[in-house]
Protein backbone atom coordinates (compact mmCIF):
# COMPACT_ATOMS: atom_id res chain seq x y z
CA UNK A 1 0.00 0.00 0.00
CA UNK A 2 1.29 3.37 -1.01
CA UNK A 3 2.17 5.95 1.70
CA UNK A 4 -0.35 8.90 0.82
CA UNK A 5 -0.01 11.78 2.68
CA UNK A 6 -3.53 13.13 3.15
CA UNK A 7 -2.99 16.63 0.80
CA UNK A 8 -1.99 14.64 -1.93
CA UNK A 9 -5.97 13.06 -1.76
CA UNK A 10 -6.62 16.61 -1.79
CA UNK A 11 -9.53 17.66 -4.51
CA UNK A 12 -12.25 19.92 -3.27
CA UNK A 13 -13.28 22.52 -4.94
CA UNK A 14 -11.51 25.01 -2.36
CA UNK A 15 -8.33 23.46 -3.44
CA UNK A 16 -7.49 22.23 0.56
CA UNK A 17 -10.93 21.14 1.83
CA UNK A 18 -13.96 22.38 2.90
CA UNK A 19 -12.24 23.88 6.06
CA UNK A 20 -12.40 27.35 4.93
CA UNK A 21 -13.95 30.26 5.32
CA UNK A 22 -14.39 33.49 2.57
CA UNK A 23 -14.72 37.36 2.74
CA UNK A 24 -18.62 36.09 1.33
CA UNK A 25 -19.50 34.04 3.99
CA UNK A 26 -18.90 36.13 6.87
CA UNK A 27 -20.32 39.12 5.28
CA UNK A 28 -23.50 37.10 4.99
CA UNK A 29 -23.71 35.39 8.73
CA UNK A 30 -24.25 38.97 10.27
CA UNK A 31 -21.16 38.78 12.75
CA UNK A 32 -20.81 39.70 16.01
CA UNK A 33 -18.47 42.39 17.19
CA UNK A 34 -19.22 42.55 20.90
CA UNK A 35 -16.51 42.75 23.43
CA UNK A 36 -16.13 39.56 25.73
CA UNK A 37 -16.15 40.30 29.32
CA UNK A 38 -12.90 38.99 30.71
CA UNK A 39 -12.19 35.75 31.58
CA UNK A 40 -10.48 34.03 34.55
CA UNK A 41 -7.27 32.72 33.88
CA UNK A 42 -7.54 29.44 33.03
CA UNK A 43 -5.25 26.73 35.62
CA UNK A 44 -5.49 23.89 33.43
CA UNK A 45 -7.75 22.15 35.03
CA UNK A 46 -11.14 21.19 33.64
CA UNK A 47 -12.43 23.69 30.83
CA UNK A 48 -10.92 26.83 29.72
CA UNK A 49 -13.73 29.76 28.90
CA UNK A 50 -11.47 30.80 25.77
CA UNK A 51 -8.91 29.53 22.89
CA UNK A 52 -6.06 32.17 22.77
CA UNK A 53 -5.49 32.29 18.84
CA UNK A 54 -3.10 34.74 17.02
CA UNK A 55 -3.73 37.48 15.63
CA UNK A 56 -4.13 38.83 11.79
CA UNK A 57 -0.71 38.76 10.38
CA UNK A 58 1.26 35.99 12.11
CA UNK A 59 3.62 34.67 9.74
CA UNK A 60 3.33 30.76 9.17
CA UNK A 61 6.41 30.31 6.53
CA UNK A 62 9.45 29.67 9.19
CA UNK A 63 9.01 28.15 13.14
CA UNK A 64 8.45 31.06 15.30
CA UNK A 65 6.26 30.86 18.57
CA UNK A 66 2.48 31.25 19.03
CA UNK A 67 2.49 30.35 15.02
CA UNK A 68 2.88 27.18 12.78
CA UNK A 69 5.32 26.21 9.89
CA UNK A 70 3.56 25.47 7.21
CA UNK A 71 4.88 23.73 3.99
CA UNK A 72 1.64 22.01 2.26
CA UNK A 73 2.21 21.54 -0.74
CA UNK A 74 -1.46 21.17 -3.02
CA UNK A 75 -2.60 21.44 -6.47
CA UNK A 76 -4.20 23.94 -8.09
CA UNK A 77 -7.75 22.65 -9.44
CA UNK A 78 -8.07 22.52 -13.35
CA UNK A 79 -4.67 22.71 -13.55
CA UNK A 80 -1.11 21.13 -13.59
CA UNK A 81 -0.15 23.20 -10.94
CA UNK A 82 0.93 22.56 -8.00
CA UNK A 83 1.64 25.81 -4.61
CA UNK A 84 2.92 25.60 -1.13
CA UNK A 85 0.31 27.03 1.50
CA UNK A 86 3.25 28.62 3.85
CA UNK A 87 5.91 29.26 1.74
CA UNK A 88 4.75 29.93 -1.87
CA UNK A 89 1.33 31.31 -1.11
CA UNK A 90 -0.48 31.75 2.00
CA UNK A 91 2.40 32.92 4.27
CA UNK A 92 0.18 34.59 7.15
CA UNK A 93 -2.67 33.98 9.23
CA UNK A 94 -5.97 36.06 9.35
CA UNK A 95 -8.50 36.20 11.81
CA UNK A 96 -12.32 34.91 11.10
CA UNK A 97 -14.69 37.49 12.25
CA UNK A 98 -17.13 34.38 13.01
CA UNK A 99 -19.97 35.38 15.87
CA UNK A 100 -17.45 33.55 18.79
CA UNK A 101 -14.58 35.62 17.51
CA UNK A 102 -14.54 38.24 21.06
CA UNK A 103 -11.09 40.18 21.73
CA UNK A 104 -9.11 38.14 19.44
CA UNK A 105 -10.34 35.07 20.88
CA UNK A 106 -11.97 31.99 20.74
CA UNK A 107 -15.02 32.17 22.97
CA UNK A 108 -15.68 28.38 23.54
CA UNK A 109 -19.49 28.84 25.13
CA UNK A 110 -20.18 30.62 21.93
CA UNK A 111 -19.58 28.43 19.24
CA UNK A 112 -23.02 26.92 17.79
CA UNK A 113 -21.18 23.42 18.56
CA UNK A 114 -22.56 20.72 15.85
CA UNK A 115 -24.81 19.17 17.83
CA UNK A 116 -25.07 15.02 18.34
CA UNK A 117 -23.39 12.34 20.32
CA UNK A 118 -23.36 9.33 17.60
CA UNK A 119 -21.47 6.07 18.65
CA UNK A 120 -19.69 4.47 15.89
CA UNK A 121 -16.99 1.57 15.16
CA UNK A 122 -13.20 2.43 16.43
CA UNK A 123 -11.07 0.35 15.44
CA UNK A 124 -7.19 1.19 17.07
CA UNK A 125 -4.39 -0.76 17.77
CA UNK A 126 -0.40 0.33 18.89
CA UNK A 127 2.00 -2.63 18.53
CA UNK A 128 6.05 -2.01 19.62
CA UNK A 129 9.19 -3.96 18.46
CA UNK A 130 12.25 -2.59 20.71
CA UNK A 131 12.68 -0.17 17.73
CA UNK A 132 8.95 0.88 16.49
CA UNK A 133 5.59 1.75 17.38
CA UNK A 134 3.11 1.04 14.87
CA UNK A 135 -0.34 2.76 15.18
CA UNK A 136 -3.06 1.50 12.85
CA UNK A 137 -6.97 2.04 12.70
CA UNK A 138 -10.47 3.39 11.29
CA UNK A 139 -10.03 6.85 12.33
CA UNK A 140 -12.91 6.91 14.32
CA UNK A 141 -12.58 7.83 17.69
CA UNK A 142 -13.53 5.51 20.64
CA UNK A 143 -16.13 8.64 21.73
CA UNK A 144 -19.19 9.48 20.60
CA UNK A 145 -19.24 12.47 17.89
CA UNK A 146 -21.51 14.80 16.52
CA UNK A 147 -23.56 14.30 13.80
CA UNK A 148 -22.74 14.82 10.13
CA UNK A 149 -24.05 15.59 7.88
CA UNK A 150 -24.76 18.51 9.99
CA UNK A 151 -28.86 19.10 10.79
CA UNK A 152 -30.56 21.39 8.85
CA UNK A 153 -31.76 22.60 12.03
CA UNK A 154 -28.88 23.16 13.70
CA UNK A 155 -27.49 26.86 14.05
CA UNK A 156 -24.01 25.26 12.65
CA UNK A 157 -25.59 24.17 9.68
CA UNK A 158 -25.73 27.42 8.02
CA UNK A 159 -21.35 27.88 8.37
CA UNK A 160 -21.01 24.74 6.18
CA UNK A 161 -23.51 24.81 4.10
CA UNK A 162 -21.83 28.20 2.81
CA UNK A 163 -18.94 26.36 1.64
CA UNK A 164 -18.79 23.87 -1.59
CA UNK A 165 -17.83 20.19 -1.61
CA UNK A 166 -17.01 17.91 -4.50
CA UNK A 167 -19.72 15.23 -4.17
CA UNK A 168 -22.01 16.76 -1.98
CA UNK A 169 -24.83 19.01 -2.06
CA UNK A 170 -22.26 21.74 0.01
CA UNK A 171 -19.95 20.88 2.96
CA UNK A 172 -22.47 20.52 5.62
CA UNK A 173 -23.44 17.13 4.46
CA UNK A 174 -19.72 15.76 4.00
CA UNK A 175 -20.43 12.25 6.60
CA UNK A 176 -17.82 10.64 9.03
CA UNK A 177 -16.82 7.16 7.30
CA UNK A 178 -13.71 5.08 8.47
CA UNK A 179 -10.82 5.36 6.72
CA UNK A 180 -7.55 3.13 6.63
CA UNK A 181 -4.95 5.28 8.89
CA UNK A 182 -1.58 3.42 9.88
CA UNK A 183 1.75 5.03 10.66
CA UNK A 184 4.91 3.48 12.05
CA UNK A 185 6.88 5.63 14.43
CA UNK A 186 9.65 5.47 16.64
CA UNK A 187 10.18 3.92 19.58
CA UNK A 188 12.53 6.03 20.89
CA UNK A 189 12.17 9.48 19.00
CA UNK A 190 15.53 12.38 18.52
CA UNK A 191 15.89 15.68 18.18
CA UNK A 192 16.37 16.98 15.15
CA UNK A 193 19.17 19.14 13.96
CA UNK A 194 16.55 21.65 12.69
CA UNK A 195 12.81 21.80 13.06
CA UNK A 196 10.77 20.66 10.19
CA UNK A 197 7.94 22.13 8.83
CA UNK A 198 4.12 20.98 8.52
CA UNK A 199 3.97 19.28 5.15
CA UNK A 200 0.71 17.48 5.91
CA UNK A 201 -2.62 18.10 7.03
CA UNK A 202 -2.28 15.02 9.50
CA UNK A 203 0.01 15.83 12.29
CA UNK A 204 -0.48 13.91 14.91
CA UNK A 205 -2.80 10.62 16.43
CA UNK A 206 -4.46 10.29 19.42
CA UNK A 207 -4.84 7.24 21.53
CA UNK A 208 -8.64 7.93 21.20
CA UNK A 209 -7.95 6.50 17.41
CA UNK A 210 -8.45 9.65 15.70
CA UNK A 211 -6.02 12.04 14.43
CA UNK A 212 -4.91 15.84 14.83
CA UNK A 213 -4.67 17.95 12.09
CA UNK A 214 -2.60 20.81 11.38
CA UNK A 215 -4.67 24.28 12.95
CA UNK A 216 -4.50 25.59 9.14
CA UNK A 217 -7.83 26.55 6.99
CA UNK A 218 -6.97 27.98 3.72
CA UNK A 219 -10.18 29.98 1.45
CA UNK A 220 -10.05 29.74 -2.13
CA UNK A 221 -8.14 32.89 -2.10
CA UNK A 222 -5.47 31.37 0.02
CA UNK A 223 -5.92 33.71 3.24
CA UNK A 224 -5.21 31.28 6.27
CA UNK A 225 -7.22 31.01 9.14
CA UNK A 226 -7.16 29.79 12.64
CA UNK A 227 -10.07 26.58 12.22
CA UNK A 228 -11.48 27.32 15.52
CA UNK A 229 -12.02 30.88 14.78
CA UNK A 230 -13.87 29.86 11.00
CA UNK A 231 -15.91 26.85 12.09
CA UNK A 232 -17.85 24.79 14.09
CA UNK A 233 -16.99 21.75 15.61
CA UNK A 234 -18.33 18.94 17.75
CA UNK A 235 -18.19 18.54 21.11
CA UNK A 236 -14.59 17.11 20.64
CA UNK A 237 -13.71 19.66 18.88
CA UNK A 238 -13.84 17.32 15.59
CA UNK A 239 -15.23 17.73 12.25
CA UNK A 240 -14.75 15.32 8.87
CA UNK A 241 -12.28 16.74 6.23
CA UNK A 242 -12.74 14.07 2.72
CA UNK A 243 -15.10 12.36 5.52
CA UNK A 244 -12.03 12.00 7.79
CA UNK A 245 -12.77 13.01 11.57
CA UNK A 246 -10.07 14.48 13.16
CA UNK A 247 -9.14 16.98 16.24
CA UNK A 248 -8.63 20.67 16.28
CA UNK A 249 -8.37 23.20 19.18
CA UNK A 250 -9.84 22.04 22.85
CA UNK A 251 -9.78 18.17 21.64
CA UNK A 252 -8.37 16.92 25.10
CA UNK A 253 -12.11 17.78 26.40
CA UNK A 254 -12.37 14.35 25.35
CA UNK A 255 -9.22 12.40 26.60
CA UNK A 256 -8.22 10.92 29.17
CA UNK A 257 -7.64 14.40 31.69
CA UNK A 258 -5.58 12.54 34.70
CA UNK A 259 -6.14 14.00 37.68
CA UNK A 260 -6.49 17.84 39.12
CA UNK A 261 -3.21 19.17 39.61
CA UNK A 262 -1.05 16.28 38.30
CA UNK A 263 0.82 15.86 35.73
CA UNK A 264 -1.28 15.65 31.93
CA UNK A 265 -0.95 12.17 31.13
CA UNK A 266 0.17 10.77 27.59
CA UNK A 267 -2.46 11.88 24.84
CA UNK A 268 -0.96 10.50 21.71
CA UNK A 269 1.89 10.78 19.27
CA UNK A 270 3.03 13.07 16.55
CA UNK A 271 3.75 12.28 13.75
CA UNK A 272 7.76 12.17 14.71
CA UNK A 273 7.30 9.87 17.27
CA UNK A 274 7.37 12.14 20.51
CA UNK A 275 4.42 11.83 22.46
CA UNK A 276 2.06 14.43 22.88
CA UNK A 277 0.61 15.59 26.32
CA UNK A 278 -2.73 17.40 27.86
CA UNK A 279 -1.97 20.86 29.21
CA UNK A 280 -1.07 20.24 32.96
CA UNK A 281 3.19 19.94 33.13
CA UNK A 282 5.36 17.46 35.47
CA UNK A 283 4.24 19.74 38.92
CA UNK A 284 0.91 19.82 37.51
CA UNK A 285 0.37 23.17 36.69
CA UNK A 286 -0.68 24.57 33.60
CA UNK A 287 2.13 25.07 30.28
CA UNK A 288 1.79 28.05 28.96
CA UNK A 289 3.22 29.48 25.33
CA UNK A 290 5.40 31.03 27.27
CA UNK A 291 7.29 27.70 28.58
CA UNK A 292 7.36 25.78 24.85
CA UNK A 293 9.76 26.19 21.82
CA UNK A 294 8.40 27.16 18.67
CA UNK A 295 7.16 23.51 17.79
CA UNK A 296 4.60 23.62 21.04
CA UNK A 297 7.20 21.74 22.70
CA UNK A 298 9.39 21.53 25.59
CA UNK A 299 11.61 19.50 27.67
CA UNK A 300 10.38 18.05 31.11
CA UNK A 301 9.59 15.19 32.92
CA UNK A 302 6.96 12.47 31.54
CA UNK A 303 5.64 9.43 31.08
CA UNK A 304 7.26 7.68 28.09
CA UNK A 305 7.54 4.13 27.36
CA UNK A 306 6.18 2.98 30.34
CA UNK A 307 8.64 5.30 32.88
CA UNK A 308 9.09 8.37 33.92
CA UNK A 309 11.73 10.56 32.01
CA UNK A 310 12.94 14.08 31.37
CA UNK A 311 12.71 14.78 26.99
CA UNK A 312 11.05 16.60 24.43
CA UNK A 313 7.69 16.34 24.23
CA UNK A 314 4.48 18.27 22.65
CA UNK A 315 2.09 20.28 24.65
CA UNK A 316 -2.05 20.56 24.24
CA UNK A 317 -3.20 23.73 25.98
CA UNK A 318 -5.70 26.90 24.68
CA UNK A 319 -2.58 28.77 23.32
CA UNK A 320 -2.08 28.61 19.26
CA UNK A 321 -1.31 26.53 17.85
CA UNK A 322 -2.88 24.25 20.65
CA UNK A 323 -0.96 21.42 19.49
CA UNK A 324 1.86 21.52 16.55
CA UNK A 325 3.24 24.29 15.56
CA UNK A 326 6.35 22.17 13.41
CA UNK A 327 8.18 18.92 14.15
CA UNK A 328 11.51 18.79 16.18
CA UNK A 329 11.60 15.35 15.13
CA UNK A 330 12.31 13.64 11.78
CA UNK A 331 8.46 13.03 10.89
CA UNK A 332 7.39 9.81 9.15
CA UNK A 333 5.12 9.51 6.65
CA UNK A 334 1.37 8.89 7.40
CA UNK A 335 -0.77 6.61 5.57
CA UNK A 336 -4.22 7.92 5.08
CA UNK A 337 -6.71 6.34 2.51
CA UNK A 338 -10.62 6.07 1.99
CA UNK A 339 -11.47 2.86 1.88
């Protein structure tokens, strides 16, 4: 089976998915532009009130912190070519001016969450040799998820439903359907001599069975958005991209959270091989941006192969990028195919 990373699959009508939102769209959902009152510091403990995404502007074309480096390469529909969101085109973020977009956050109570808690068929399985780790599944998570197609009824309906997608009627009615996902990582993951950059949507997969993806949505004019800030998700912070579920944002609201005021426990792995982690650190408290390298990384003490040790590791919290921002490992490719 060929290794297929997912942007090569890549052939909505958007050019990268129907993750997107356009200067259209938000002009006709009648946007909010009230000031949130402020919120409480979050401890990283249970929920935080807000997602701290970056503003208008952030470069995304070298590693940097509170950004991503982005190097997806896609092609340009109805033709032979091919562009590099990050590098060639698409080089900074902008900010959606979506109703839960307050003070240059993320208000999480105000996102018209797709509603739904369907059950469906995980299948997930990590095997080791003293060398590898081999993860291999359906992509569906072993939680329930919301329901798409979206409802016609439901206020999130109208978001997607704005957007086009190649088979469907419009993006709100793109389905969850497993998918073959397998990657072989491993066991024992270095550092780098340089950081990479994100070259795939896929960056990451949980131990839930699902996978992370990059926190990247391009429009069909290329302008680069934080996905949080441009669209609804589940109550997992999920959505299907080419019917794939995967995680964006506040995604550890559904993971395993250890407990208050220990240490995060281990979440799942990138796409490198080191392990990534929920947002409490080894004396429990919560990582900040402020304590992780421009990857969303750090070094500290975890839980890694079974014992406890001090190395690099990934960090989840409510700080973009949330989860990735590049790879300080050597990342391995990620197979990814309908079935």
């Amino acid at each position: 089976m060929k290794h297929l990373p997912t942007q090569h699959r890549m052939k909505r009508s958007l050019g990268i998915g129907t993750v997107a939102v356009t200067a259209s769209l938000i002009a006709s959902l009648g946007v909010s532009t009230n000031a949130a009152t402020a919120a409480k510091e979050w401890d990283g403990n249970g929920a935080p009130t807000i997602l701290k995404t970056a503003p208008t502007g952030t470069p995304i074309n070298a590693p940097a912190k509170n950004s991503l480096y982005a190097c997806v390469t896609v092609p340009v529909p109805g033709t032979d070519l091919k562009v590099t969101i990050g590098q060639t085109i698409g080089t900074k973020l902008s900010q959606a001016q979506t109703p839960w977009m307050q003070n240059g956050n993320v208000v999480l109570s105000k996102i018209e969450t797709v509603p739904g808690k369907v059950k469906l068929k995980s299948v997930f399985k990590v095997t080791e040799t003293k060398t590898t780790r081999n993860l291999k599944g359906n992509g569906i998570p072993n939680h329930p998820i919301g329901i798409f197609g979206i409802p016609k009824d439901s206020p999130s309906y109208k978001y997607y439903a704005a957007l086009p997608a190649e088979g469907y009627a419009n993006a709100a009615e793109i389905p969850v359907k497993p998918y073959h996902m397998e990657i072989t990582l491993p066991k024992n993951p270095k550092v780098a001599a340089k950081a990479s950059c994100i070259s795939s949507l896929m960056i990451g997969v949980s131990l839930t069975g699902a996978s992370w993806h990059a926190e990247m949505a391009p429009d069909a004019q290329a302008n680069i958005y934080d996905p949080n800030s441009a669209l609804p998700t589940d109550r997992c912070s999920g959505h299907p991209y080419a019917e794939q579920y995967h995680y964006h944002g506040y995604s550890w609201k559904c993971m395993e959270q250890g407990k208050r005021g220990e240490p995060s426990p281990l979440l799942g792995y990138a796409v490198d091989g080191f392990g990534i982690y929920g947002p409490r650190g080894a004396n429990g408290k919560l990582v900040t941006n402020a304590q992780l390298d421009e990857c969303h990384g750090m070094v500290g003490e975890v839980m890694f192969n079974g014992k406890k040790q001090k190395m690099y590791h990934y960090v989840l919290n409510n700080e973009y990028p949330y989860s990735i921002g590049c790879l300080r490992g050597t990342p391995r490719p990620m197979v990814a195919m309908n079935h």
